[in-house]
N, C-alpha and C. Protein backbone atom coordinates (compact mmCIF):
# COMPACT_ATOMS: atom_id res chain seq x y z
N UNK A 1 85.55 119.83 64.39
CA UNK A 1 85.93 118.47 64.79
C UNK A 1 87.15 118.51 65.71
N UNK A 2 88.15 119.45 65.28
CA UNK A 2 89.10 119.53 65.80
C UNK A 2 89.25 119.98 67.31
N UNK A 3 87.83 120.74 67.72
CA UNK A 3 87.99 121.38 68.92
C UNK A 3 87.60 120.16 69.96
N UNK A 4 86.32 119.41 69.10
CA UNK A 4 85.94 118.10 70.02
C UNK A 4 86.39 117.41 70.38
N UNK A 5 88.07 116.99 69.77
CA UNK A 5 88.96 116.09 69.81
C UNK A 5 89.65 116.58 70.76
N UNK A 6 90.27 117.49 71.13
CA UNK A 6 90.23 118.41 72.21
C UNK A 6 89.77 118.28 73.39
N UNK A 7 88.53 118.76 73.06
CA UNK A 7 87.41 118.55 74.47
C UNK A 7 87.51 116.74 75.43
N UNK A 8 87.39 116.01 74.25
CA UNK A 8 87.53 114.68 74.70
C UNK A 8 88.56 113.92 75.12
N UNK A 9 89.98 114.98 74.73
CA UNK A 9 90.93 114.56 75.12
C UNK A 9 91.17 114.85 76.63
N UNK A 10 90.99 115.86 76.76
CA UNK A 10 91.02 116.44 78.21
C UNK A 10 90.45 116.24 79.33
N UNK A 11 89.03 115.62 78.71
CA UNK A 11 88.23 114.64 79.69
C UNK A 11 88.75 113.61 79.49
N UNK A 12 89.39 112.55 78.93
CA UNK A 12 90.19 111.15 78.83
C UNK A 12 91.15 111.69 80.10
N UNK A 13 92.14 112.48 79.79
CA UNK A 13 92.90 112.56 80.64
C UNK A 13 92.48 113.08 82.15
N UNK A 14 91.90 113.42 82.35
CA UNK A 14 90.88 114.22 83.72
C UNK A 14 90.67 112.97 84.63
N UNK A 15 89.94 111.87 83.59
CA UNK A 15 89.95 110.27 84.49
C UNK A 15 90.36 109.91 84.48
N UNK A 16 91.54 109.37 83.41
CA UNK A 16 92.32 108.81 84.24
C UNK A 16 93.25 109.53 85.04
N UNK A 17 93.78 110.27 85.23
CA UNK A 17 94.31 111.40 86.30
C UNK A 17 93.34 111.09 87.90
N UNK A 18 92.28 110.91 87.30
CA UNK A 18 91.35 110.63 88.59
C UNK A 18 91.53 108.96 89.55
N UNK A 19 91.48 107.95 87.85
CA UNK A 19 91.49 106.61 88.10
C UNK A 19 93.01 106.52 88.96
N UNK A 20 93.94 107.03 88.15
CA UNK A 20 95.48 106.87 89.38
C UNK A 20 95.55 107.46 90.37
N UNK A 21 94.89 108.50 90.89
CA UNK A 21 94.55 108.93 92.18
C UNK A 21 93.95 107.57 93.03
N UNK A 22 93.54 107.22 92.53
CA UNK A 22 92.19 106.19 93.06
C UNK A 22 93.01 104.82 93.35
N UNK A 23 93.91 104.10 92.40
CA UNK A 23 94.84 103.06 92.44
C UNK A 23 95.90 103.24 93.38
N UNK A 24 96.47 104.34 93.45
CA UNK A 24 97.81 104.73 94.66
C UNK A 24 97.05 104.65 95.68
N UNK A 25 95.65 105.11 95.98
CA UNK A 25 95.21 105.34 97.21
C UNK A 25 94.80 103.91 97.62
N UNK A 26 94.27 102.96 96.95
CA UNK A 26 93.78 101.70 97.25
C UNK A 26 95.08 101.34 97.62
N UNK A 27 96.19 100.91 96.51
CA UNK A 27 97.79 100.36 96.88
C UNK A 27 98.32 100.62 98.20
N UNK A 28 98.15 102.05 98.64
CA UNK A 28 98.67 102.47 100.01
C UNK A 28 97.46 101.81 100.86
N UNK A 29 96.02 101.73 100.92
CA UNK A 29 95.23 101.12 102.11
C UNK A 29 95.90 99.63 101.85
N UNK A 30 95.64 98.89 100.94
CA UNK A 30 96.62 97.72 100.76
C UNK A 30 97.93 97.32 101.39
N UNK A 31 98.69 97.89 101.13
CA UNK A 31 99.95 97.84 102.34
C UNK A 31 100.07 98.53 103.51
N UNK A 32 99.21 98.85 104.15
CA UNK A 32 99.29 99.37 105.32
C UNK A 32 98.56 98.35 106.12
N UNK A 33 97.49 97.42 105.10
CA UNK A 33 96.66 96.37 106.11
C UNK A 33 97.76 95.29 106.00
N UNK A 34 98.53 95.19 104.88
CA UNK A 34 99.63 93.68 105.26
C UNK A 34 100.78 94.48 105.87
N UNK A 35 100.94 95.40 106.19
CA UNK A 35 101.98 95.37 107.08
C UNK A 35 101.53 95.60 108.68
N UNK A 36 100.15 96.02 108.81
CA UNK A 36 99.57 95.74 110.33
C UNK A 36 99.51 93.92 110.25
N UNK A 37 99.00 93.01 109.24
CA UNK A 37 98.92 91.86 109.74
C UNK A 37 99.87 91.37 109.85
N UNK A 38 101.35 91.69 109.01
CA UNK A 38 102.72 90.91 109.67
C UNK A 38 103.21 91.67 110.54
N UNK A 39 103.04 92.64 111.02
CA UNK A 39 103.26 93.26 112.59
C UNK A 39 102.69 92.12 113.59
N UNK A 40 101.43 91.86 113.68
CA UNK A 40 100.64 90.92 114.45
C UNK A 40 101.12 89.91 114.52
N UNK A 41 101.35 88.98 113.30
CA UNK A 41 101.89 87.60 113.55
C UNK A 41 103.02 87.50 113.77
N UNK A 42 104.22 88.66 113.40
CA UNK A 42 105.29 88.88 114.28
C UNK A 42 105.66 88.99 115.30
N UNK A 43 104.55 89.56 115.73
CA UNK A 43 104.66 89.88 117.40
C UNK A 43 104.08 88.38 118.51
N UNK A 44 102.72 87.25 117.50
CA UNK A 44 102.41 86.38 117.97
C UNK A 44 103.04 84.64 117.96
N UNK A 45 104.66 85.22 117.03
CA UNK A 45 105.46 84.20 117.22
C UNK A 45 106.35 83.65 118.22
């Protein structure tokens, strides 16, 4: 039992290790598109 608890732990952590890869990378496409659109309307004031 003890080894399975183990096994499953390591895959728990594997995704989410994966899922926060995945959130920083969205967060960074995220601010890179609002800071191109207040570049734009900055520049169209």
């Amino acid at each position: 039992m003890s080894e399975k608890s183990k096994m499953n732990r390591a895959k728990r952590e594997a995704r989410q290790e994966k899922q926060a890869q995945n959130v920083i990378k969205w967060l960074s496409i995220a601010l890179l598109v609002c800071a191109i659109i207040w570049i734009i309307v900055a520049m169209n004031v």
